[in-house]
C-alpha atoms as a PDB file:
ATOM      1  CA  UNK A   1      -3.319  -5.358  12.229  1.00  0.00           C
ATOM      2  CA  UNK A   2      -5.047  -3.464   9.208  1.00  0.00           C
ATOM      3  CA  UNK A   3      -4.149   0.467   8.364  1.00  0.00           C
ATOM      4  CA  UNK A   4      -5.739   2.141   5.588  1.00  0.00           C
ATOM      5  CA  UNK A   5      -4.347   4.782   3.974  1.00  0.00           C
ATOM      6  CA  UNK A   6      -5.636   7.153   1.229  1.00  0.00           C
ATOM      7  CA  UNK A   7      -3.188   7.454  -2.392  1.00  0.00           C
ATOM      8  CA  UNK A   8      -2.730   9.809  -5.233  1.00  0.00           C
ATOM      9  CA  UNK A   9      -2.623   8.624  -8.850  1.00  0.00           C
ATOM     10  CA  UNK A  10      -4.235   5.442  -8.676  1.00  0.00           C
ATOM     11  CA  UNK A  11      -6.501   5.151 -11.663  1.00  0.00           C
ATOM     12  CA  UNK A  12      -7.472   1.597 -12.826  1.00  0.00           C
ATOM     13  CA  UNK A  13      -6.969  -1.876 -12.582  1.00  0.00           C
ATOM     14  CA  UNK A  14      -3.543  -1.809 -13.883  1.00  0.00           C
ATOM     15  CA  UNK A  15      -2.584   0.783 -10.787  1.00  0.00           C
ATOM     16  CA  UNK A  16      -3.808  -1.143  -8.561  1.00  0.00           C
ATOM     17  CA  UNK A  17      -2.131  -4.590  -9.631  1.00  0.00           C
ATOM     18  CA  UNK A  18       1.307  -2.486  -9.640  1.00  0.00           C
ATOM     19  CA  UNK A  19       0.619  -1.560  -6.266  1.00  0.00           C
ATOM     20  CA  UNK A  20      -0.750  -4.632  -4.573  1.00  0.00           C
ATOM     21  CA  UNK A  21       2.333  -6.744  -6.344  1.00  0.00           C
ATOM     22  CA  UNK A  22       4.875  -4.838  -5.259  1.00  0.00           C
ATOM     23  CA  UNK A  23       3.761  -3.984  -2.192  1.00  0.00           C
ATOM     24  CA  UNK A  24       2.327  -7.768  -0.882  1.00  0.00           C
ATOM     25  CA  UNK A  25       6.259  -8.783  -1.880  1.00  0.00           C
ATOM     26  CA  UNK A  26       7.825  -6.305   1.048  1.00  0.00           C
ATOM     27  CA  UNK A  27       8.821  -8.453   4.327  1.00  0.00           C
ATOM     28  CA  UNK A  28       6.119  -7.876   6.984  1.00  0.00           C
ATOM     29  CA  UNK A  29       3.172  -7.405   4.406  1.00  0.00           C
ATOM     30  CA  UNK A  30       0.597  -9.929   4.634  1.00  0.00           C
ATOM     31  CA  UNK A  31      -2.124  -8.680   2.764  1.00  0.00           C
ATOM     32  CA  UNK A  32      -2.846  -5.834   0.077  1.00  0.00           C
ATOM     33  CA  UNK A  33      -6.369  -4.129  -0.961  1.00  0.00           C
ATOM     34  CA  UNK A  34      -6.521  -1.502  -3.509  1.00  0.00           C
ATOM     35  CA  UNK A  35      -9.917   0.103  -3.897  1.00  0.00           C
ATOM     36  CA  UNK A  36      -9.683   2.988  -7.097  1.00  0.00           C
ATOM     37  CA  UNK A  37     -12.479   4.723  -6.174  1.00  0.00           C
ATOM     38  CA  UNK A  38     -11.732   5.502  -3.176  1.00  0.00           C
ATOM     39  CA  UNK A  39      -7.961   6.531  -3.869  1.00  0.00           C
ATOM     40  CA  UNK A  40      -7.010   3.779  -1.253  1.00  0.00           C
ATOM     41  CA  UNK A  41      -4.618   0.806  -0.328  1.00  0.00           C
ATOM     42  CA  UNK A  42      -5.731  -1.085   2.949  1.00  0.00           C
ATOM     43  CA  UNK A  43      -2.800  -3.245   4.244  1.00  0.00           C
ATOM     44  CA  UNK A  44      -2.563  -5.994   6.720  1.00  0.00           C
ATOM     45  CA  UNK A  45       0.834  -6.438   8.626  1.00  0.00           C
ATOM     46  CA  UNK A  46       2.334  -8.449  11.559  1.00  0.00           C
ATOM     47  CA  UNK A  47       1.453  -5.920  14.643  1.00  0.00           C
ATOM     48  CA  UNK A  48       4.763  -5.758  16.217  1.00  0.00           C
ATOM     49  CA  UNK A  49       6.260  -4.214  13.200  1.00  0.00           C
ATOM     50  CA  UNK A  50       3.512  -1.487  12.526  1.00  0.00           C
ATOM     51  CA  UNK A  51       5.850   1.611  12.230  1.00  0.00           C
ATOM     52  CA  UNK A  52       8.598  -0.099  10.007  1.00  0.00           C
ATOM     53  CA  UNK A  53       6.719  -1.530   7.519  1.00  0.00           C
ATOM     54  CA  UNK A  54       4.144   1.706   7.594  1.00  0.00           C
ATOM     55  CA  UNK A  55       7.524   4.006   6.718  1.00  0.00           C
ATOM     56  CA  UNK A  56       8.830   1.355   4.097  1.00  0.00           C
ATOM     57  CA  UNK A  57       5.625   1.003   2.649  1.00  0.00           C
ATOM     58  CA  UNK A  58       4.896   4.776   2.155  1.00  0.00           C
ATOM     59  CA  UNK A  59       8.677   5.054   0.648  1.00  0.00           C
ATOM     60  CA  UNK A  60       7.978   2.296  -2.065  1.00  0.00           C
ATOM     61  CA  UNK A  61       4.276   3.896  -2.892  1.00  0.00           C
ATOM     62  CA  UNK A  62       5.843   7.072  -3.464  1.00  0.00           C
ATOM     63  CA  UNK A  63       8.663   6.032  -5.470  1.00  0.00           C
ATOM     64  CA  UNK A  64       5.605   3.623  -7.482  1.00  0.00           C
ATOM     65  CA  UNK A  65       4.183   6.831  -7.966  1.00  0.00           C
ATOM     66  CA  UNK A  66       1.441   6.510  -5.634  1.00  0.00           C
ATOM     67  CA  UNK A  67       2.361   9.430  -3.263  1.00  0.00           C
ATOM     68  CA  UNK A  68       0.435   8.599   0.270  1.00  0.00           C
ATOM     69  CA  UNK A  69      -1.697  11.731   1.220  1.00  0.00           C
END
């Protein structure tokens, strides 16, 4: 399954490296897309999981720095 959601703070390249490495490491995470101009991380997870890995994955953006809006 694929969600989209839309972040604050991410700027550049370097944000989005710091977000798709830590955020590809967390259990349940297959894939990570960052797209700066649109403010945005797409992520790719293991359908039976959807709601836990959406809540952990919101906690660790936010404590990144990358609030999700």
């Amino acid at each position: 399954m694929q969600k989209t959601v839309n972040v604050a703070n991410v700027m550049c390249g370097g944000c989005s490296s710091t977000i798709e490495s830590n955020l590809t490491e967390m259990d349940g995470v297959n894939k990570v897309e960052v797209n700066v101009e649109k403010k945005s991380v797409t992520l790719e997870f293991e359908d039976s999981r959807v709601d836990e890995v959406m809540a952990k994955v919101t906690e660790k953006l936010t404590e990144l720095g990358y609030p999700v809006q």
